[in-house]
N, C-alpha and C. Protein backbone atom coordinates (compact mmCIF):
# COMPACT_ATOMS: atom_id res chain seq x y z
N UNK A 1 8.61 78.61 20.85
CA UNK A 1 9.96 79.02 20.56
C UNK A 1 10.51 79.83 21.74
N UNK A 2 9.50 80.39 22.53
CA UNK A 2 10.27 81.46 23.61
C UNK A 2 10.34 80.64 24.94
N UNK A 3 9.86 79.33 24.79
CA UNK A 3 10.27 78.62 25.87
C UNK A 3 11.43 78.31 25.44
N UNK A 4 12.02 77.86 24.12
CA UNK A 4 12.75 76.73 23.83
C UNK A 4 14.00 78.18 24.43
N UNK A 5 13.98 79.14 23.91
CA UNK A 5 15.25 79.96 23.67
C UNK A 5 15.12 80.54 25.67
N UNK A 6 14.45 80.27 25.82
CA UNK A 6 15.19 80.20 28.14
C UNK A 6 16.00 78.77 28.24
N UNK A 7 15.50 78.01 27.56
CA UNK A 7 15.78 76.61 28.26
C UNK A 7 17.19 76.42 28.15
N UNK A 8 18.03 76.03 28.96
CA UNK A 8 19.32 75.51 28.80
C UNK A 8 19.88 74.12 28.12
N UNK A 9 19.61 74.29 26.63
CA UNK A 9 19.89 73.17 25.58
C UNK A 9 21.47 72.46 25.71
N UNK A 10 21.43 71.53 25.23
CA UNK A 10 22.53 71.10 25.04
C UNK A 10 22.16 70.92 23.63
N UNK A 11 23.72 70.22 22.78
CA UNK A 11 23.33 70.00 21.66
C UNK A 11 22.89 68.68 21.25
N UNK A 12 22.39 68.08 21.42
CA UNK A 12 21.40 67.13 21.47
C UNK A 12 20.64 67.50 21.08
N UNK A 13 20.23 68.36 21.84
CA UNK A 13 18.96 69.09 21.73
C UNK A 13 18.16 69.84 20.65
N UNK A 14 19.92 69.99 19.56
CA UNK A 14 19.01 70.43 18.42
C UNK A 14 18.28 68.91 17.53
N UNK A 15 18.53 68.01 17.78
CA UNK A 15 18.27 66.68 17.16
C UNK A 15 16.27 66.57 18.03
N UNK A 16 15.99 67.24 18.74
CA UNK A 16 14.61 66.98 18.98
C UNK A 16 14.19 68.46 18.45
N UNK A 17 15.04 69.20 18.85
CA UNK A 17 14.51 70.85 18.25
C UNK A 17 14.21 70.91 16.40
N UNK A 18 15.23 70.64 15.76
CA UNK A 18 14.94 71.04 14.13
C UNK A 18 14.83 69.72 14.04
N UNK A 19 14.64 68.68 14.26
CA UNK A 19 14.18 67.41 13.23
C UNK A 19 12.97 66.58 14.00
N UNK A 20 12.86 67.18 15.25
CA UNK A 20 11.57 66.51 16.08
C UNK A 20 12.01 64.69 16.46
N UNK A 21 12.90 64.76 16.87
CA UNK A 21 13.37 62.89 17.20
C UNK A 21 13.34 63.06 18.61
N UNK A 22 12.94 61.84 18.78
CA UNK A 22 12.22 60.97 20.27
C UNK A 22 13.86 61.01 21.17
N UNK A 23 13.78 60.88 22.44
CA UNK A 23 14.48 60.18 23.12
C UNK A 23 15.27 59.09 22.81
N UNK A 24 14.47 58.18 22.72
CA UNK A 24 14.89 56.60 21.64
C UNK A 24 15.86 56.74 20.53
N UNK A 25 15.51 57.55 19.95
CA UNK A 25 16.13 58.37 18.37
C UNK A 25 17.83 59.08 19.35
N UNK A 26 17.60 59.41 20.32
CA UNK A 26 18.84 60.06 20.52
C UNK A 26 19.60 59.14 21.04
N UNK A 27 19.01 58.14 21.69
CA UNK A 27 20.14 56.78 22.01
C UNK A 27 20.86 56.04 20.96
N UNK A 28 19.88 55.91 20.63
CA UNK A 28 20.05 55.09 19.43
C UNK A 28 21.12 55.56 18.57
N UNK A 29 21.33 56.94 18.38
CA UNK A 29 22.27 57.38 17.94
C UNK A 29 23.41 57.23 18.49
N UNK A 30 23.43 57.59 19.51
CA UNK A 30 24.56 57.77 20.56
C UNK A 30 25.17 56.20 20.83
N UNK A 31 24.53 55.35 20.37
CA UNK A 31 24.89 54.07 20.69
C UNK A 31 26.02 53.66 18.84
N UNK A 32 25.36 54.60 18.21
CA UNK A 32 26.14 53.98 16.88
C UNK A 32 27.21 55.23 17.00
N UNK A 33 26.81 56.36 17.22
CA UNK A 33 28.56 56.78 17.65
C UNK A 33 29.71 56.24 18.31
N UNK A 34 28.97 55.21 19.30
CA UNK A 34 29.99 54.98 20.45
C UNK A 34 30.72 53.66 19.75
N UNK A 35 29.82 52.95 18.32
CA UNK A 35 30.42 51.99 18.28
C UNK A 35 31.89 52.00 17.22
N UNK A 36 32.49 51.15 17.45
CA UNK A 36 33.78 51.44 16.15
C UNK A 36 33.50 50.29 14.67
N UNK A 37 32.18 50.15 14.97
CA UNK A 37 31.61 49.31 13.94
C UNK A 37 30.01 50.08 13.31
N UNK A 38 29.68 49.49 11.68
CA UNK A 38 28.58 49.61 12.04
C UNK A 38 27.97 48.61 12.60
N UNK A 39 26.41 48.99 12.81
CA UNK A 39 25.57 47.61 13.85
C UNK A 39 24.57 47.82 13.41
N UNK A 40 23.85 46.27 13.34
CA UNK A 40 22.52 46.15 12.38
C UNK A 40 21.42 46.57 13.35
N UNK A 41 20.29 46.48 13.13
CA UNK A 41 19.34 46.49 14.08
C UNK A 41 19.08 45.99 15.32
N UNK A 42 19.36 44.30 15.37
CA UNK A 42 19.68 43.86 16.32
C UNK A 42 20.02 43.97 17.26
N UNK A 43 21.61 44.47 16.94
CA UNK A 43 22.49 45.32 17.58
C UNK A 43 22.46 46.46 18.42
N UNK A 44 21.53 47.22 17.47
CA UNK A 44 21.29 48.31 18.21
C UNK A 44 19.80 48.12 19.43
N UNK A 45 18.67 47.43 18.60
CA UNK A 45 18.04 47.41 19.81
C UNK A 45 18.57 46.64 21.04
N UNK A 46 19.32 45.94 20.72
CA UNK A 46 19.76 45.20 22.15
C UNK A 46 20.68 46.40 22.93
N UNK A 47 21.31 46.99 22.48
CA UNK A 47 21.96 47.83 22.90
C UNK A 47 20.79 49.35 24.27
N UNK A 48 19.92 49.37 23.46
CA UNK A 48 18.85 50.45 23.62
C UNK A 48 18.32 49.74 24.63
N UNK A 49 18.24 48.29 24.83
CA UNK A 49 17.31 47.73 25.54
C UNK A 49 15.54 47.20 25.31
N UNK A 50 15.53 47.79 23.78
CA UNK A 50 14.16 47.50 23.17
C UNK A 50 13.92 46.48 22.26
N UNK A 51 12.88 46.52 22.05
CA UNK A 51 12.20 45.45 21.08
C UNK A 51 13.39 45.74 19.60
N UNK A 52 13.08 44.85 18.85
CA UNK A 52 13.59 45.14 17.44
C UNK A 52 12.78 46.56 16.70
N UNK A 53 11.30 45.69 16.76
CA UNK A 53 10.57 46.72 15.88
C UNK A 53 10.74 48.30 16.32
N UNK A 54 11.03 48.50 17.96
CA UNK A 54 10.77 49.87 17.88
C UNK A 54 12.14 50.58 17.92
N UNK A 55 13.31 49.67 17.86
CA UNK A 55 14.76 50.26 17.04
C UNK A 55 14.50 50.63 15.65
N UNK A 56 13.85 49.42 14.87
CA UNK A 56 14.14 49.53 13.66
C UNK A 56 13.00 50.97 13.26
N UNK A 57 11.71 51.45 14.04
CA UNK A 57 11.07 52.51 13.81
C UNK A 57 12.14 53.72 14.14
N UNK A 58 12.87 54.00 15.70
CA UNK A 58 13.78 55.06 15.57
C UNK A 58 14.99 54.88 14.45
N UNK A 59 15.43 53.98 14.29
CA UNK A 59 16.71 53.64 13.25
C UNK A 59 16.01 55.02 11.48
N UNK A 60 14.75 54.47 11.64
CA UNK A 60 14.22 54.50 10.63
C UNK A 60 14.25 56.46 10.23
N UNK A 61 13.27 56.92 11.80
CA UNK A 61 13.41 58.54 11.76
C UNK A 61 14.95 58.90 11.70
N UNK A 62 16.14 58.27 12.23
CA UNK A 62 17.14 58.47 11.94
C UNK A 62 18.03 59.05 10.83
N UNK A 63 17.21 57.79 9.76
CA UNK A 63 18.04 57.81 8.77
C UNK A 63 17.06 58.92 7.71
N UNK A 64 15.66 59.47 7.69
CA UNK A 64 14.96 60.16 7.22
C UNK A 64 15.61 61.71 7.78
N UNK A 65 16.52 61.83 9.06
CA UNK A 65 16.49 63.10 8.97
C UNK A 65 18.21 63.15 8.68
N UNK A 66 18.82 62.41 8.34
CA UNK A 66 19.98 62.13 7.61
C UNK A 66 21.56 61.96 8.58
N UNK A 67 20.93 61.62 10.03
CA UNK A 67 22.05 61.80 10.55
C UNK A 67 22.45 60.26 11.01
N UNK A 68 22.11 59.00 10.33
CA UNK A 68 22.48 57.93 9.86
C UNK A 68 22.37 57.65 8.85
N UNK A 69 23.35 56.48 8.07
CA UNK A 69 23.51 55.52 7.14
C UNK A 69 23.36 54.25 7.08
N UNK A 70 22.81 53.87 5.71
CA UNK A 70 22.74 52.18 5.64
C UNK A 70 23.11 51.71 4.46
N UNK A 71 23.96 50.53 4.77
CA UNK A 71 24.37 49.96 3.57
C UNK A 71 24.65 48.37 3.72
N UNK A 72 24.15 47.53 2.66
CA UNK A 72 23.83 46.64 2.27
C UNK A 72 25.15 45.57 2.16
N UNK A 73 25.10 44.46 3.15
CA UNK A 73 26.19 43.69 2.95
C UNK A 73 25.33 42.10 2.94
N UNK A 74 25.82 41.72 1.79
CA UNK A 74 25.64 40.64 0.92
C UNK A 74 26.42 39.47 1.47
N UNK A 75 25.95 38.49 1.21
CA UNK A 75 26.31 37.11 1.93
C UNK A 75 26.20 36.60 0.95
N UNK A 76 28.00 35.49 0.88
CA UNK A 76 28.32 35.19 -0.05
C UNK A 76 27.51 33.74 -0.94
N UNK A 77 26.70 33.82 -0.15
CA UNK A 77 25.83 32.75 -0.90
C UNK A 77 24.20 32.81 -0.87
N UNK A 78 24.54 34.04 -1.01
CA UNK A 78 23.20 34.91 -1.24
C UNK A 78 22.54 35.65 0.02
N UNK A 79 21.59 36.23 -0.51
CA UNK A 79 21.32 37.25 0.90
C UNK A 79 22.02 38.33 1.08
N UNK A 80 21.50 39.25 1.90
CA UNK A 80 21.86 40.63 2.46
C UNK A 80 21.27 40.64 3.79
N UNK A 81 21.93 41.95 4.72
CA UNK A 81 21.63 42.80 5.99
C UNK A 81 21.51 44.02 5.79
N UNK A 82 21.52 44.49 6.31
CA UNK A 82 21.68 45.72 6.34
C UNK A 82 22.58 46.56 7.84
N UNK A 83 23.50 47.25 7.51
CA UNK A 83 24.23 48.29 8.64
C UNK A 83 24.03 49.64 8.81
N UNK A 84 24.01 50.08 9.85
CA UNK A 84 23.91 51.49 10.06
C UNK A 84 24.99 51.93 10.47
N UNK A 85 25.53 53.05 10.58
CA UNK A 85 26.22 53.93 10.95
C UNK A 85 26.08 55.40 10.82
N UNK A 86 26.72 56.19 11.97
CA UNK A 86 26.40 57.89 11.97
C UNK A 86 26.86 58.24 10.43
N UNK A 87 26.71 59.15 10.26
CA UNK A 87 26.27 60.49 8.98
C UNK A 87 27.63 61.26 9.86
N UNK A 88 28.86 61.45 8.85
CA UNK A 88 29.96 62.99 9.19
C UNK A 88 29.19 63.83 9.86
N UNK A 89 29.97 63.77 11.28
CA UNK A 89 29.57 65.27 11.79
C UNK A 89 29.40 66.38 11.55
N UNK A 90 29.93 66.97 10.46
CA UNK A 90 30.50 67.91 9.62
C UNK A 90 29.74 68.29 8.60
N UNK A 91 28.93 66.93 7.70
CA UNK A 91 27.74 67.33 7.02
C UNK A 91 26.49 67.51 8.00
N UNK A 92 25.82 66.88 9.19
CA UNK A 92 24.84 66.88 9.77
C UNK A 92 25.05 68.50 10.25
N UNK A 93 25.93 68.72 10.76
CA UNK A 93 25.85 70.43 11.39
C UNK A 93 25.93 71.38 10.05
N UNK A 94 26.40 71.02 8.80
CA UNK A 94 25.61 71.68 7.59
C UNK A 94 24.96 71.26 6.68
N UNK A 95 24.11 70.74 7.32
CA UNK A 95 22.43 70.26 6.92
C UNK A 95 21.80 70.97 7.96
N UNK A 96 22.25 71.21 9.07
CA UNK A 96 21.29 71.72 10.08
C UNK A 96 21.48 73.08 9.65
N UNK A 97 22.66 73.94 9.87
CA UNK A 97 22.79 75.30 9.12
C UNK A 97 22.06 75.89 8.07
N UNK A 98 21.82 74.81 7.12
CA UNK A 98 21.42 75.19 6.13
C UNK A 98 19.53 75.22 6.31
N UNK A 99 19.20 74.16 6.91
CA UNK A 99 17.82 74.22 7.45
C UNK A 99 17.24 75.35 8.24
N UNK A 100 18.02 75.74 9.21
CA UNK A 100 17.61 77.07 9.87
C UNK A 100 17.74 77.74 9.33
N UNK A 101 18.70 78.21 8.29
CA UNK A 101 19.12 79.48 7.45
C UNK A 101 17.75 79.54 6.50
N UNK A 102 17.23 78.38 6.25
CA UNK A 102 15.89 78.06 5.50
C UNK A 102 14.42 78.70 6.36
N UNK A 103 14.66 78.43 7.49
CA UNK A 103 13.44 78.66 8.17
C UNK A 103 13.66 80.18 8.53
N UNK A 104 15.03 80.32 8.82
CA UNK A 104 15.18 82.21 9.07
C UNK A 104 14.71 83.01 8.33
N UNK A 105 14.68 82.67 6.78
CA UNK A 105 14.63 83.18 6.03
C UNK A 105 13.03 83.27 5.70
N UNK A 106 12.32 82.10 6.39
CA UNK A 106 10.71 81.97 6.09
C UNK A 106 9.91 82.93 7.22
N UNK A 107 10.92 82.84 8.30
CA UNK A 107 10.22 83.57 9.40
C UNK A 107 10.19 84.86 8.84
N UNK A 108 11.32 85.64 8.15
CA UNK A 108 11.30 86.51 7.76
C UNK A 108 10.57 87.11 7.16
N UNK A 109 10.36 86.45 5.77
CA UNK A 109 9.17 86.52 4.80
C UNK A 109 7.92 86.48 5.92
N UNK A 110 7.46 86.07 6.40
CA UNK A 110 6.25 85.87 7.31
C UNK A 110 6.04 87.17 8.31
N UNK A 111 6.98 87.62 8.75
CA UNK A 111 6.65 88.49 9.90
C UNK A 111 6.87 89.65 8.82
N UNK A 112 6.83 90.13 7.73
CA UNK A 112 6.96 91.12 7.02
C UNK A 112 5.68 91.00 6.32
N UNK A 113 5.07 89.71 5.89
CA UNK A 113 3.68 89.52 5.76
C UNK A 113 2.68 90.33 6.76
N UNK A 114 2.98 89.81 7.71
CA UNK A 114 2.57 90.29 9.03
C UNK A 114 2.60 91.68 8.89
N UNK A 115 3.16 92.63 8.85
CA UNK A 115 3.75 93.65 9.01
C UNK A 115 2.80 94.52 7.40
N UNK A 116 3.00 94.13 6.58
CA UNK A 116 2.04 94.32 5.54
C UNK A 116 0.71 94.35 5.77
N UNK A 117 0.33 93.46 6.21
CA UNK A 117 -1.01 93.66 6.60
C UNK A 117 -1.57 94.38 7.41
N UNK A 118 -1.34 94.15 8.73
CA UNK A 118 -1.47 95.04 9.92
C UNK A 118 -1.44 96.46 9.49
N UNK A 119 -0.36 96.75 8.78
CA UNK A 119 -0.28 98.37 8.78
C UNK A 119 -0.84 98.72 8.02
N UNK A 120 -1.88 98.14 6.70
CA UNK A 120 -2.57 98.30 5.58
C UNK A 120 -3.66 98.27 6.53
N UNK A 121 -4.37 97.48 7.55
CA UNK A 121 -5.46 97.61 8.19
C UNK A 121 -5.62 98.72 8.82
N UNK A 122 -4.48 99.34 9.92
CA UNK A 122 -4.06 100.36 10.63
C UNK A 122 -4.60 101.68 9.40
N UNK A 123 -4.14 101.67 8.47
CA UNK A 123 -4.77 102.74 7.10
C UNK A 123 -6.50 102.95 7.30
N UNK A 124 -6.84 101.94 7.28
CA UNK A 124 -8.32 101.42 6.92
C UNK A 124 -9.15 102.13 7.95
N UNK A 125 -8.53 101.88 9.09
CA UNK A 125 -9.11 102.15 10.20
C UNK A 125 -9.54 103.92 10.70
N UNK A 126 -10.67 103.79 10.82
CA UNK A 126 -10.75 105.81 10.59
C UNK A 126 -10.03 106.30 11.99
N UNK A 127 -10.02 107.33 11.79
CA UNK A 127 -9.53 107.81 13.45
C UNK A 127 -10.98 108.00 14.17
N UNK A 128 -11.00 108.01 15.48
CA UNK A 128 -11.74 108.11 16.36
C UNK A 128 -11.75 109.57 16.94
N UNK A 129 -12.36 110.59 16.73
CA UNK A 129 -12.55 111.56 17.01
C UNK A 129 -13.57 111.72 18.91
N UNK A 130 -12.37 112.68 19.91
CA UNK A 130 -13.61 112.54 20.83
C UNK A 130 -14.10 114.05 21.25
């Protein structure tokens, strides 16, 4: 963490920082922002320049940390695809808010753990007479 807080982030950066996504994962995104459509897999790995399978694996961490969507379009004589598209900017930056406000709140609890203990040991400990 005390590297991360020197480093000069952009915001991108919180997308590998609080959800742990690849490089790949950040194109990939950036490729369905840029589009004015959604785009299936295909789409996007061709776009990325990769295989299918390893779009459809980032597509996948994508949509697990909620900052894409998919929805199901049906062909009129049967069959489906599937589309992706970005997640509101607006909810993803409060989902992220709310996640750190989550972890602030754990660090907290934890370093007061910390703090409990230590100074209960510090008790324990006789003085050293010289």
């Amino acid at each position: 963490m005390a590297e991360q807080l020197q480093q000069d982030m952009e915001c991108e950066g919180l997308l590998e920082c609080i959800h742990g996504l690849k490089q790949l994962d950040k194109e990939c995104f950036r490729v369905m922002v840029e589009s004015d459509e959604p785009l299936t897999i295909d789409e996007v790995a061709e776009r990325v320049d990769r295989e299918r399978s390893t779009a459809y694996r980032s597509i996948q961490r994508l949509l697990q940390s909620g900052f894409i969507q998919k929805e199901q379009i049906n062909y009129d004589q049967g069959g489906y695809y599937h589309v992706y598209f970005p997640t509101d900017p607006d909810q993803i930056a409060s989902d992220m808010q709310r996640m750190l406000n989550d972890w602030y709140a754990k660090m907290g609890q934890l370093i007061q753990e910390f703090e409990d203990k230590y100074d209960r040991m510090e008790d324990d400990v006789p003085a050293v007479q010289s």
